[in-house]
N, C-alpha and C. Protein backbone atom coordinates (compact mmCIF):
# COMPACT_ATOMS: atom_id res chain seq x y z
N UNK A 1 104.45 96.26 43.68
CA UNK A 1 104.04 95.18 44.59
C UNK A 1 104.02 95.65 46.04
N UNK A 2 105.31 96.42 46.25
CA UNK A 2 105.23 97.09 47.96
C UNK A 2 104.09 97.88 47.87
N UNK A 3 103.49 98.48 47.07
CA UNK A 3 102.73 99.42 47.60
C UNK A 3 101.30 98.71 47.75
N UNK A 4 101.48 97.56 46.78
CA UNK A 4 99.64 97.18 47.00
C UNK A 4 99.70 96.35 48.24
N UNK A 5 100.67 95.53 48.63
CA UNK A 5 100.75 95.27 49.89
C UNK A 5 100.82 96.65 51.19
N UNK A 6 100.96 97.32 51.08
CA UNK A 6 100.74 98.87 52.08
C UNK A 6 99.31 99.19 52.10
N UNK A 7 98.95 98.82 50.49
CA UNK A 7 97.59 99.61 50.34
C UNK A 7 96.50 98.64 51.36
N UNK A 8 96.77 97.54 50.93
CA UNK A 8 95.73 96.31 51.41
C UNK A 8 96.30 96.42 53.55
N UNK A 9 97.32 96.51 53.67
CA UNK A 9 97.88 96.58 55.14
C UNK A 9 97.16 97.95 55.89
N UNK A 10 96.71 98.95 54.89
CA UNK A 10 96.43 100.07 54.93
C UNK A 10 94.23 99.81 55.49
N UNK A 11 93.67 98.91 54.55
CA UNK A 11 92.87 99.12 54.15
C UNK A 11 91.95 97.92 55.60
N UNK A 12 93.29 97.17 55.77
CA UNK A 12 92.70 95.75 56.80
C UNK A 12 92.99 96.58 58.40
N UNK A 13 93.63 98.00 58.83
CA UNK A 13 93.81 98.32 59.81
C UNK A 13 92.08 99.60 59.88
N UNK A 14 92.14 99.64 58.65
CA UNK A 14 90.77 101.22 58.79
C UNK A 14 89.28 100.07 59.09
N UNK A 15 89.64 98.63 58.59
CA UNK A 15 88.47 97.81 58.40
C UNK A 15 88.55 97.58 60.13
N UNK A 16 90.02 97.29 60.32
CA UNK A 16 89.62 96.93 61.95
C UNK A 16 89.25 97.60 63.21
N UNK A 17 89.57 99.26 62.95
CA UNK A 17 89.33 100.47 63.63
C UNK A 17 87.41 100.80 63.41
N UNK A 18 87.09 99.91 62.08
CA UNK A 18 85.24 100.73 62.09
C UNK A 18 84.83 99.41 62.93
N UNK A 19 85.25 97.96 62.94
CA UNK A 19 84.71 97.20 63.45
C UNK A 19 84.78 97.41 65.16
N UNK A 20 85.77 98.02 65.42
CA UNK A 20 85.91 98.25 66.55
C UNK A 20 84.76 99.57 66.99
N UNK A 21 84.86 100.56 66.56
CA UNK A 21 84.17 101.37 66.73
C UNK A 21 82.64 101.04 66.93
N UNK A 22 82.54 100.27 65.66
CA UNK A 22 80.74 99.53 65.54
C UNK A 22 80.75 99.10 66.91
N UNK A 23 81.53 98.37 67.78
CA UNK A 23 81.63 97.03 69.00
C UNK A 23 81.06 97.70 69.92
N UNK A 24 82.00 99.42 70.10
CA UNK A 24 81.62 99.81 71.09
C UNK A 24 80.32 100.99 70.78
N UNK A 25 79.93 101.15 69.52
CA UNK A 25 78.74 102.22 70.07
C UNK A 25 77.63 100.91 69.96
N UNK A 26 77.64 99.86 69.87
CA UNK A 26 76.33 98.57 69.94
C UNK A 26 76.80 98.48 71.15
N UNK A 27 77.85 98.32 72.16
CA UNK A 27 77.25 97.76 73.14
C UNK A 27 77.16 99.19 73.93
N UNK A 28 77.38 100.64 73.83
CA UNK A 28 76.76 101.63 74.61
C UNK A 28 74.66 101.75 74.26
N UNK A 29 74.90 101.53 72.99
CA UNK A 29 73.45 100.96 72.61
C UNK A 29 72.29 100.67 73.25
N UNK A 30 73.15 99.01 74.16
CA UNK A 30 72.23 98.21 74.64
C UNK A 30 72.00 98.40 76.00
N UNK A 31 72.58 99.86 76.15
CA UNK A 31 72.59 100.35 77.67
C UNK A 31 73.06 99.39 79.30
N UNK A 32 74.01 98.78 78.51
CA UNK A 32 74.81 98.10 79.85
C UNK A 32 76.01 98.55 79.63
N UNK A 33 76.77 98.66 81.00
CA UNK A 33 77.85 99.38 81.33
C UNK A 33 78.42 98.73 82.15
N UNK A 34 79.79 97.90 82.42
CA UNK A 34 80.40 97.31 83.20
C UNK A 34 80.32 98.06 84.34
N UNK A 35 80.47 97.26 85.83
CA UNK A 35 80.80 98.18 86.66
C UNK A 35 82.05 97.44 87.60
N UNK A 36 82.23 98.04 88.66
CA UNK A 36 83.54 97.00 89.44
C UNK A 36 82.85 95.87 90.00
N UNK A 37 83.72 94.99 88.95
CA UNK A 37 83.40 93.43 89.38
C UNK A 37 84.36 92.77 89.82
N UNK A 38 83.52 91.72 90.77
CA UNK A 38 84.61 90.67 91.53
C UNK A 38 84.62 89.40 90.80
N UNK A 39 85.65 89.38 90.04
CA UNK A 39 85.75 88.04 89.38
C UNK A 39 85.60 86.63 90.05
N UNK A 40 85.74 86.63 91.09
CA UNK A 40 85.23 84.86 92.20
C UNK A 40 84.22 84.75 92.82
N UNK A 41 83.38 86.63 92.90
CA UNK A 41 81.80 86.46 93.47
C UNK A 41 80.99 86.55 91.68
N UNK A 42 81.28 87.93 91.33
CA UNK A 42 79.87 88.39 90.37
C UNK A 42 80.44 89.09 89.22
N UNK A 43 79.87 89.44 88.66
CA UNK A 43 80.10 90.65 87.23
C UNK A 43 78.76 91.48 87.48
N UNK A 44 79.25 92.59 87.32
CA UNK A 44 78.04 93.70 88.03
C UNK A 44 78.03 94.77 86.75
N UNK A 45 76.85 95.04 86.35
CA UNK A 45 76.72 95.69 85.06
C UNK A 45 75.48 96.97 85.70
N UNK A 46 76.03 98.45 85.51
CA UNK A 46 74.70 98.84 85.19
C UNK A 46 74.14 99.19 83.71
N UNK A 47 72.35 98.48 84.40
CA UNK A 47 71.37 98.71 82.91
C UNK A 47 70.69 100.03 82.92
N UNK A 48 70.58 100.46 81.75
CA UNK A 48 69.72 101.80 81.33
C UNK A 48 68.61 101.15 80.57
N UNK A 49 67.40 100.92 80.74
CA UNK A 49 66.53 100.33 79.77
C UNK A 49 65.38 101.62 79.63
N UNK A 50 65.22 101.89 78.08
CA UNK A 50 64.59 102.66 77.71
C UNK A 50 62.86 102.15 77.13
N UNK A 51 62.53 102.93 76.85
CA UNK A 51 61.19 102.43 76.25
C UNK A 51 60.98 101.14 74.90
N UNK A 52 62.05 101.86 74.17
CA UNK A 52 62.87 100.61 73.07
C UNK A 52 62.98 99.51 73.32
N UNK A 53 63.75 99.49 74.53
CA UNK A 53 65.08 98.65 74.91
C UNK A 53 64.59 97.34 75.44
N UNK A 54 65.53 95.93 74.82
CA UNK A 54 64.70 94.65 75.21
C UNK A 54 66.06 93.96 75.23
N UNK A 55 66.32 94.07 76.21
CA UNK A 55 67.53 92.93 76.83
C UNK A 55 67.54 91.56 77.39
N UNK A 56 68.67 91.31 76.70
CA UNK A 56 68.44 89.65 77.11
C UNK A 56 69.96 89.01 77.91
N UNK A 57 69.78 88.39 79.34
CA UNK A 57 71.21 88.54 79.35
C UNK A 57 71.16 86.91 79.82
N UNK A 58 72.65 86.44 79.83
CA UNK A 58 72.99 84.48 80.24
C UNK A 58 73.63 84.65 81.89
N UNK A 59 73.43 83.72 82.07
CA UNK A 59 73.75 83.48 83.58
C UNK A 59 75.06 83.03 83.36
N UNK A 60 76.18 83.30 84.64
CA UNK A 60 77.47 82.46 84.30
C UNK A 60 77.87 81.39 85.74
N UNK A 61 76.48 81.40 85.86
CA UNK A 61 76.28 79.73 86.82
C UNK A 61 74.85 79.63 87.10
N UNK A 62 74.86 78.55 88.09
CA UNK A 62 73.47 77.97 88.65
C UNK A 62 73.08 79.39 89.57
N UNK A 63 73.24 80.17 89.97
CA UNK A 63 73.05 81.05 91.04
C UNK A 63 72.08 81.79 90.41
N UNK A 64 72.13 82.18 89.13
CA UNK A 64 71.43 83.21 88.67
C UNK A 64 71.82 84.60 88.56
N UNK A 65 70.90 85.67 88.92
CA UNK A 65 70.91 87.20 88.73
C UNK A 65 70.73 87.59 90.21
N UNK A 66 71.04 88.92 90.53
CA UNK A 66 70.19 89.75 91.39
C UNK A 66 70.12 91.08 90.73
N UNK A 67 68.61 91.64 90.52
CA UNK A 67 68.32 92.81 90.25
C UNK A 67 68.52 93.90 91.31
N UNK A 68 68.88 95.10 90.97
CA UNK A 68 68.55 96.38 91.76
C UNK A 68 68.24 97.70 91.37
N UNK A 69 66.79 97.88 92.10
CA UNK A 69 66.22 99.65 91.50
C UNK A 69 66.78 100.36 92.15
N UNK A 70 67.72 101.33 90.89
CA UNK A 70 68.18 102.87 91.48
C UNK A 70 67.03 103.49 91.70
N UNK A 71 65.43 103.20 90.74
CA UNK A 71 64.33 104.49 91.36
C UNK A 71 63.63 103.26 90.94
N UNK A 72 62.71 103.58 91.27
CA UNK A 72 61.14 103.89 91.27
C UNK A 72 61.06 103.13 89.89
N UNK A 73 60.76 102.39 89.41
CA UNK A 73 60.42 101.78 88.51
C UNK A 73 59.07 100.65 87.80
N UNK A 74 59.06 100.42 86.72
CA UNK A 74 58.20 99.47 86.18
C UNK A 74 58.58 99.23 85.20
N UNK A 75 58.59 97.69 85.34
CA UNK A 75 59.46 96.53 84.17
C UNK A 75 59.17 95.42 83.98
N UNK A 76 59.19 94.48 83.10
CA UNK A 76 58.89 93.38 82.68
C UNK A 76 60.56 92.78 82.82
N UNK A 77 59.90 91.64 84.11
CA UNK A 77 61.10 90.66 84.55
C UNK A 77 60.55 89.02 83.35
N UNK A 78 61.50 88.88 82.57
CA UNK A 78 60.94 87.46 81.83
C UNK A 78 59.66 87.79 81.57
N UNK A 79 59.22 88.66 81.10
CA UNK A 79 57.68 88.83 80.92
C UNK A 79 56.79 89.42 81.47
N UNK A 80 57.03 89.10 82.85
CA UNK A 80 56.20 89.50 84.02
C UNK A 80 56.14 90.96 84.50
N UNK A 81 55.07 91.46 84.50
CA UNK A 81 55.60 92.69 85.37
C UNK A 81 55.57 93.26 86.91
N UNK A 82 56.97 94.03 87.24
CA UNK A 82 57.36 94.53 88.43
C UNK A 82 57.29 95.73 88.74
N UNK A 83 56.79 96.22 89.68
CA UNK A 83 56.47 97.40 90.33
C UNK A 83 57.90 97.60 91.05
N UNK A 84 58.90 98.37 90.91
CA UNK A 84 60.39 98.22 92.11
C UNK A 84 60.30 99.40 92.73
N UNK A 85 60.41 99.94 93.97
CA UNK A 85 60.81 100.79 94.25
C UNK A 85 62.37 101.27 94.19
N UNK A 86 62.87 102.38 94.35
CA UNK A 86 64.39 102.45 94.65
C UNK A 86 65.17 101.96 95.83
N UNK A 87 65.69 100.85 95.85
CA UNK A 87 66.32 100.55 96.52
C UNK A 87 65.87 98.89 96.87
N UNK A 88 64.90 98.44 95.81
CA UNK A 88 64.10 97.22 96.13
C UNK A 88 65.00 96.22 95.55
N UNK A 89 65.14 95.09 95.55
CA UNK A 89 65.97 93.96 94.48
C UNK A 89 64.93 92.67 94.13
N UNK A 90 65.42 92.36 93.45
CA UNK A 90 64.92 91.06 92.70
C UNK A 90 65.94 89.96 92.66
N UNK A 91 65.62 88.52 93.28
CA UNK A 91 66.61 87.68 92.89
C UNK A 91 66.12 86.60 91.79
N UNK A 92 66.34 86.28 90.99
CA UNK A 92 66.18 85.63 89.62
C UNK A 92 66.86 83.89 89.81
N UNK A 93 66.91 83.48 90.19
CA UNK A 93 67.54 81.96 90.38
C UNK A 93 67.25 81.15 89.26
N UNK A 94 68.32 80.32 88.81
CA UNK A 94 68.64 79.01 88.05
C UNK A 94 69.19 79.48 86.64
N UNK A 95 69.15 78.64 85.73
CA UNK A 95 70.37 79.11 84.99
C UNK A 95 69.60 79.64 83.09
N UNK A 96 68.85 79.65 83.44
CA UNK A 96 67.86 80.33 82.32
C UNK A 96 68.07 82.04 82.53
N UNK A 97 67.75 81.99 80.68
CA UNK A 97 68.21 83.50 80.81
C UNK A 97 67.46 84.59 81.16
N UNK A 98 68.32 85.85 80.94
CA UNK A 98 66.94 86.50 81.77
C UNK A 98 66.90 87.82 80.43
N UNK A 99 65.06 88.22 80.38
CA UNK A 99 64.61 89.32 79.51
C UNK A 99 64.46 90.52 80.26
N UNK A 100 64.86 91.64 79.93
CA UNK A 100 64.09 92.85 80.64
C UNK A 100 64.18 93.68 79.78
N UNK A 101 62.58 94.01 80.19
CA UNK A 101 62.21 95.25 79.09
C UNK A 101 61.59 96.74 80.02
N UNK A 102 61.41 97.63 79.45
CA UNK A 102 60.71 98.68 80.60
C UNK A 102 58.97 98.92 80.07
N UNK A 103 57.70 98.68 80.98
CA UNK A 103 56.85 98.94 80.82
C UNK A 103 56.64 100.33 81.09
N UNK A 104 57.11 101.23 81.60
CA UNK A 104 57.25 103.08 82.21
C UNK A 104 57.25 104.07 81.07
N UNK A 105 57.04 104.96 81.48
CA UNK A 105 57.72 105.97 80.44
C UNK A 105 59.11 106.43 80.10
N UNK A 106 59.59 106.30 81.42
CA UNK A 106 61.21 107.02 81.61
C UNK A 106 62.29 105.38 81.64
N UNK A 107 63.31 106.45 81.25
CA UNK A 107 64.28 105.15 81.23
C UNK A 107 64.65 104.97 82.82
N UNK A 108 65.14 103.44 82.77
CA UNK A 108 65.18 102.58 84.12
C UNK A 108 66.34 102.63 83.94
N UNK A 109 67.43 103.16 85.24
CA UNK A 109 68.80 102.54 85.85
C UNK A 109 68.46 101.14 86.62
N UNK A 110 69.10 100.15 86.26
CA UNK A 110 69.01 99.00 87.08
C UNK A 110 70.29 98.58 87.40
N UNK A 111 70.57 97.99 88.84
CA UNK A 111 72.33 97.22 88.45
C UNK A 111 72.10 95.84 88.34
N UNK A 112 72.29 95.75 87.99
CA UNK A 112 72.61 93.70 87.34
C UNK A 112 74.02 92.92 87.74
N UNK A 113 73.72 92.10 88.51
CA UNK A 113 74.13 91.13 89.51
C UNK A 113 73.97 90.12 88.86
N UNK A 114 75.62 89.65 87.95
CA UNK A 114 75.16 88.04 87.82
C UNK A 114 76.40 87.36 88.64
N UNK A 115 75.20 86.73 89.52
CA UNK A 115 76.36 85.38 90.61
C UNK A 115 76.97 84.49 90.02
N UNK A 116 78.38 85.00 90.49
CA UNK A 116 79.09 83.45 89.70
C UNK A 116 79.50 82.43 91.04
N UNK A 117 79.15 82.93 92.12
CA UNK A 117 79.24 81.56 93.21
C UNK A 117 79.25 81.92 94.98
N UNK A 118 79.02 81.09 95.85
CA UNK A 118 78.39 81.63 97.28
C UNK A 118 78.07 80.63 97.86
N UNK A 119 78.75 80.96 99.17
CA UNK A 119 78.78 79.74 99.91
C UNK A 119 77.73 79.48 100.89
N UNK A 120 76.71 80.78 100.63
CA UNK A 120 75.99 80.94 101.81
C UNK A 120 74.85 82.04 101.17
N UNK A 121 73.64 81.74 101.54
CA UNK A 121 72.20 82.84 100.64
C UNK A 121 73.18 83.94 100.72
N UNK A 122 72.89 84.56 99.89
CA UNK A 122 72.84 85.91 99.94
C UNK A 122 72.40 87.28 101.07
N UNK A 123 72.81 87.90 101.43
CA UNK A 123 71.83 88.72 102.68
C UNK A 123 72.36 90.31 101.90
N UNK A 124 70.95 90.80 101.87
CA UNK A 124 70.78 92.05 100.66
C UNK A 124 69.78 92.63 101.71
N UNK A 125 70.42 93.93 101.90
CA UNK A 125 69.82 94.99 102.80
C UNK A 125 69.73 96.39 102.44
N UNK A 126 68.79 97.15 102.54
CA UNK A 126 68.84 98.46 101.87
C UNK A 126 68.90 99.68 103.80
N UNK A 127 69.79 100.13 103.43
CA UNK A 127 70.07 101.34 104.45
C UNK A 127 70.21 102.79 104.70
N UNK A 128 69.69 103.42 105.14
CA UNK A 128 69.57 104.91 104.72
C UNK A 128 70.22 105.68 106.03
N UNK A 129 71.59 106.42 105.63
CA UNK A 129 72.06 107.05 106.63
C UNK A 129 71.65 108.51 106.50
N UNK A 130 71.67 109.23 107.91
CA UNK A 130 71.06 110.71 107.84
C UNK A 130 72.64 110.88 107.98
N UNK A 131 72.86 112.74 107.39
CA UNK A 131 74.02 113.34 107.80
C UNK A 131 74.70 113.04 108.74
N UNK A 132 75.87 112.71 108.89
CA UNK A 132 77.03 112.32 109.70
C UNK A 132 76.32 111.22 110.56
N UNK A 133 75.31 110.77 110.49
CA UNK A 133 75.26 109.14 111.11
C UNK A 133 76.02 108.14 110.49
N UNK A 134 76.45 107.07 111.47
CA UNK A 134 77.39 106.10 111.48
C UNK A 134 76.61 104.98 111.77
N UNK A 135 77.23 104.06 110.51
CA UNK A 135 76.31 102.82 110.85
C UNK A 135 77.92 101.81 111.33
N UNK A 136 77.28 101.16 112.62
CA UNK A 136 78.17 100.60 113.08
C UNK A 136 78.07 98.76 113.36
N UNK A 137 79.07 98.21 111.96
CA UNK A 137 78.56 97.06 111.99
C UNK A 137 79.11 95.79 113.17
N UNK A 138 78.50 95.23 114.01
CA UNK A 138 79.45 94.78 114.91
C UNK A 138 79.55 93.13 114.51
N UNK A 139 78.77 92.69 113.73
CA UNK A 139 79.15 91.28 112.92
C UNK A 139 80.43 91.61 111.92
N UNK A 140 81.09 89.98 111.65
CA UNK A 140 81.71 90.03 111.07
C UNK A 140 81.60 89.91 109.27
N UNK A 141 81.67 91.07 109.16
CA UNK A 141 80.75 90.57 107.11
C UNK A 141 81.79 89.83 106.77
N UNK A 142 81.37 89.22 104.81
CA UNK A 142 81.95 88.20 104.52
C UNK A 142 82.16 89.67 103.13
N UNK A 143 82.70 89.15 102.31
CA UNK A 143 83.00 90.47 101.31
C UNK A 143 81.60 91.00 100.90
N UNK A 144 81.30 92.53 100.62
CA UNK A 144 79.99 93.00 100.57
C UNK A 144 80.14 93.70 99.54
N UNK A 145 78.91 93.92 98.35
CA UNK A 145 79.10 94.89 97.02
C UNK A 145 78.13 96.30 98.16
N UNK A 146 78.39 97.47 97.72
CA UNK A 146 77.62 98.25 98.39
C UNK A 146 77.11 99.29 96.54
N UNK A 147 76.29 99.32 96.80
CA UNK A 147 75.52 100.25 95.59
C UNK A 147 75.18 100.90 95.77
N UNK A 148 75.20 102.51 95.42
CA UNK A 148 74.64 103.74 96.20
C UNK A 148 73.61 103.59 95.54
N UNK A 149 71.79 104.17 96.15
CA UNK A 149 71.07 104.22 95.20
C UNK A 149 71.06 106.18 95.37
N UNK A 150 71.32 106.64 96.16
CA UNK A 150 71.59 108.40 96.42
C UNK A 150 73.12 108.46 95.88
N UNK A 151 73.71 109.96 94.92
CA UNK A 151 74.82 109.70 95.42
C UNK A 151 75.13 109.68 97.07
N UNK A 152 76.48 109.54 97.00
CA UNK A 152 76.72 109.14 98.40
C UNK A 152 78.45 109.47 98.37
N UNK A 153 78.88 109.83 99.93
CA UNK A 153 80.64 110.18 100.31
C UNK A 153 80.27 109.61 101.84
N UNK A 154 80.85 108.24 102.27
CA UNK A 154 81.28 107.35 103.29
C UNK A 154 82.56 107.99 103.80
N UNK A 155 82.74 107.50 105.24
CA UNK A 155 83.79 106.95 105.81
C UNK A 155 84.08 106.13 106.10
N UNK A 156 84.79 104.76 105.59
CA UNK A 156 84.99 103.45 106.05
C UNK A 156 86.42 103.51 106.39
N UNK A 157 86.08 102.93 107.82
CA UNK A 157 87.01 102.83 108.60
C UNK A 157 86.75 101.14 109.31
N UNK A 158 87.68 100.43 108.62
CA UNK A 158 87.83 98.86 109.30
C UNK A 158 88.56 98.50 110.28
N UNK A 159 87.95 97.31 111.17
CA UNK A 159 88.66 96.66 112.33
C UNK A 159 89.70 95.61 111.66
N UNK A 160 90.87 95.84 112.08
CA UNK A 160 92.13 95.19 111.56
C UNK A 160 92.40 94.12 112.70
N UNK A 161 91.71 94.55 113.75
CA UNK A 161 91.78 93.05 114.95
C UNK A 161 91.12 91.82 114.94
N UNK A 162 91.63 90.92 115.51
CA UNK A 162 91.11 89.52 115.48
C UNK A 162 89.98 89.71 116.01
N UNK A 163 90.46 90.35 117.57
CA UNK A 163 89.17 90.61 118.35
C UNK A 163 89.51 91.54 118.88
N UNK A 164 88.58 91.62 120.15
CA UNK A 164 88.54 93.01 121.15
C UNK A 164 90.28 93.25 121.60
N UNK A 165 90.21 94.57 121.83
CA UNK A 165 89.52 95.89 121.46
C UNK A 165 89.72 96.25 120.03
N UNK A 166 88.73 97.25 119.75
CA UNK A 166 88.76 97.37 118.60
C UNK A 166 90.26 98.53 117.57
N UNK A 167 90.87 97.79 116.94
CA UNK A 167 91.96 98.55 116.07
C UNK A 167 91.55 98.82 114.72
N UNK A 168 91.44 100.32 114.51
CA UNK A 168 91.29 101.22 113.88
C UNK A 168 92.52 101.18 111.96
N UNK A 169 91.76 100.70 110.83
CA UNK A 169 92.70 100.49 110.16
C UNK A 169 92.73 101.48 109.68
N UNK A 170 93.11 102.06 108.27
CA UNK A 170 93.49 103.17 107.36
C UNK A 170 92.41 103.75 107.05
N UNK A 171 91.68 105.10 107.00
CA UNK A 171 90.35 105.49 107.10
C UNK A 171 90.53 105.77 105.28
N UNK A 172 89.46 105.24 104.90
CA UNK A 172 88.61 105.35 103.20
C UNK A 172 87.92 105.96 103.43
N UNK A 173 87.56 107.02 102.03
CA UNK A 173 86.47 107.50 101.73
C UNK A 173 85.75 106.83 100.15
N UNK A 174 84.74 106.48 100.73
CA UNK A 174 83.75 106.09 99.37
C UNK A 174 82.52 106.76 99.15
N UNK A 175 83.29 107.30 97.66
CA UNK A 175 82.00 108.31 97.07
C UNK A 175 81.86 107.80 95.63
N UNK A 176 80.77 107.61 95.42
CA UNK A 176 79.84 107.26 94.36
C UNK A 176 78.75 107.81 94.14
N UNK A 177 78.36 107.94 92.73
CA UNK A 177 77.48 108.61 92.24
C UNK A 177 75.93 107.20 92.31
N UNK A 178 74.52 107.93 91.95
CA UNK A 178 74.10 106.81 92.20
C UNK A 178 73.88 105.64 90.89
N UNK A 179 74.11 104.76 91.05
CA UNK A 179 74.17 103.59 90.68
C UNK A 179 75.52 102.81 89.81
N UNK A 180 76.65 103.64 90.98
CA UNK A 180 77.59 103.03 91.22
C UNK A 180 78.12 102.14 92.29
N UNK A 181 78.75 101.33 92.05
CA UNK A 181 78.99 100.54 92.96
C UNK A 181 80.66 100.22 93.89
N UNK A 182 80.73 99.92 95.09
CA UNK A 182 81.79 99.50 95.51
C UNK A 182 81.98 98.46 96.38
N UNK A 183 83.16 97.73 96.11
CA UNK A 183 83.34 96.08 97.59
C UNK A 183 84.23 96.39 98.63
N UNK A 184 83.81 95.99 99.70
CA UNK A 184 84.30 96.15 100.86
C UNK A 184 84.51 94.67 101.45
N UNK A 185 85.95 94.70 101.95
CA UNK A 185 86.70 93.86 102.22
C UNK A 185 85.99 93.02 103.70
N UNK A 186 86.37 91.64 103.40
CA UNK A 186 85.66 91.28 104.92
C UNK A 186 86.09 91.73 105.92
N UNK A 187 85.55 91.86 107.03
CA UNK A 187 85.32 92.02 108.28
C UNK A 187 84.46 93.54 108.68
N UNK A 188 84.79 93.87 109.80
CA UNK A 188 84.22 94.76 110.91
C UNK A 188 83.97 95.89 110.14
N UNK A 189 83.62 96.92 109.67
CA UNK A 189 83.24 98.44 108.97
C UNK A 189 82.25 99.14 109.63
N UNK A 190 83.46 100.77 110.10
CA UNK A 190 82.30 101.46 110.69
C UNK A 190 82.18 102.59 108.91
N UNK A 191 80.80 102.60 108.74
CA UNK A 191 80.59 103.60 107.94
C UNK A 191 79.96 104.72 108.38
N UNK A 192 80.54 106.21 107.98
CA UNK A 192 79.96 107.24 108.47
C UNK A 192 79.29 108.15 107.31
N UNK A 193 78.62 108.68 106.90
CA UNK A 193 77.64 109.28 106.48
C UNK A 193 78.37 110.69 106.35
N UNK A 194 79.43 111.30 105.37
CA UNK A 194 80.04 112.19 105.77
C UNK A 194 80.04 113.45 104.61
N UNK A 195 78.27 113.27 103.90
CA UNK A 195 77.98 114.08 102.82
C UNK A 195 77.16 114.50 103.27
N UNK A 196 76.40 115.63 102.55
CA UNK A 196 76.00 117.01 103.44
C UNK A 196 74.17 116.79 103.40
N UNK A 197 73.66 115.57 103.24
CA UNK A 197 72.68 114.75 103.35
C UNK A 197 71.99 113.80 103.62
N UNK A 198 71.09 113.26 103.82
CA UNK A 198 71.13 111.80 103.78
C UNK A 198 71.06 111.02 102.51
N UNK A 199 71.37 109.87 102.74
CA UNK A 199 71.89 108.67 101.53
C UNK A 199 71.62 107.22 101.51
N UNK A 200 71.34 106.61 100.78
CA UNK A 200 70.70 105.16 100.67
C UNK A 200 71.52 104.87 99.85
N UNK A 201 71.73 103.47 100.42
CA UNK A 201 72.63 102.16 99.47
C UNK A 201 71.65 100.90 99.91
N UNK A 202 72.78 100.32 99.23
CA UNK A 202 71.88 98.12 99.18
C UNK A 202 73.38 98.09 99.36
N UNK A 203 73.32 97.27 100.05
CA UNK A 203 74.53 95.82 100.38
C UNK A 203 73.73 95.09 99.97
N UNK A 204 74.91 93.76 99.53
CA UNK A 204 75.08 92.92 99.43
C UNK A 204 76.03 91.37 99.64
N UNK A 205 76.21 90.70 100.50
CA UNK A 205 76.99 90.26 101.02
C UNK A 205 77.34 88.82 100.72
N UNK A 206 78.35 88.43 100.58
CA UNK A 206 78.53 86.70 100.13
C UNK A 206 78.57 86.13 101.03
């Protein structure tokens, strides 16, 4: 009796190790890949869509999606087709789901932006720093996703003051490959350009 109970204890752990296994090569599959998400703004996924590949994804509010081309692309948004350049976005609004497929030859990196809430439009900017240029922001941002569409190695260095003059907080380096992503905390950010090229990202800001 102990042993057919071992055998069956035996047989329900190998059943739960292939189901697991199945979980994760279907969802490397469907070519989405979590990326760092802010659980009170977004969930940020990058997509790989291949010639195959026909994705379908749900909104997790009224806000919708925002798309972003790492390159040069052509795709069918809900059907439709889009010409993107790298570094172009798409915003998708209301709470219907969204299809994307690739009309191209080559597979599409996309990052996928689904809004879960915002108190204020969106403001999505694409920026291209040359070697050791510094982009120096003198508004106050509200929290920002930054997406390299180049890789990319920053210097962010934030204002820790209320106001003038300006105090210098703990200097970061942010390096990402492209169509990775990182958030930057509100306020003041000087970013410096401190890779041995120039580099393009998209902000995005709540």
């Amino acid at each position: 009796m102990l042993s057919t109970v071992i055998s069956l204890g035996d047989r329900l752990k190998k059943a739960i190790l292939c189901a697991l296994a199945l979980s994760v090569f279907v969802s490397t599959k469907s070519g989405a890949a979590p990326l760092d998400s802010n659980s009170g703004l977004a969930k940020v996924s990058l997509i790989r869509l291949n010639r195959e590949t026909k994705l379908s994804f749900q909104p997790i509010s009224d806000q919708g999606f925002v798309l972003v081309a790492i390159r040069d692309c052509s795709l069918l948004i809900d059907g439709k087709s889009a010409l993107l350049k790298a570094g172009d976005y798409q915003k998708i609004p209301g709470i219907q789901s969204l299809e994307l497929s690739q009309s191209g030859p080559m597979p599409v990196p996309l990052v996928l932006i689904k809004v879960v809430s915002t108190i204020q439009p969106l403001t999505i900017e694409t920026t291209t720093l040359a070697r050791h240029q510094e982009l120096v922001d003198a508004s106050d941002r509200n929290t920002t996703l930054l997406i390299a569409i180049d890789p990319l190695r920053l210097r962010d260095v934030r204002d820790l003051a209320d106001d003038e003059p300006w105090k210098s907080g703990p200097q970061k380096t942010i390096e990402l490959q492209e169509g990775q992503t990182a958030w930057l905390l509100r306020g003041v950010h000087r970013l410096r350009n401190s890779g041995k090229t120039a580099t393009r990202f998209v902000t995005v800001e709540w």
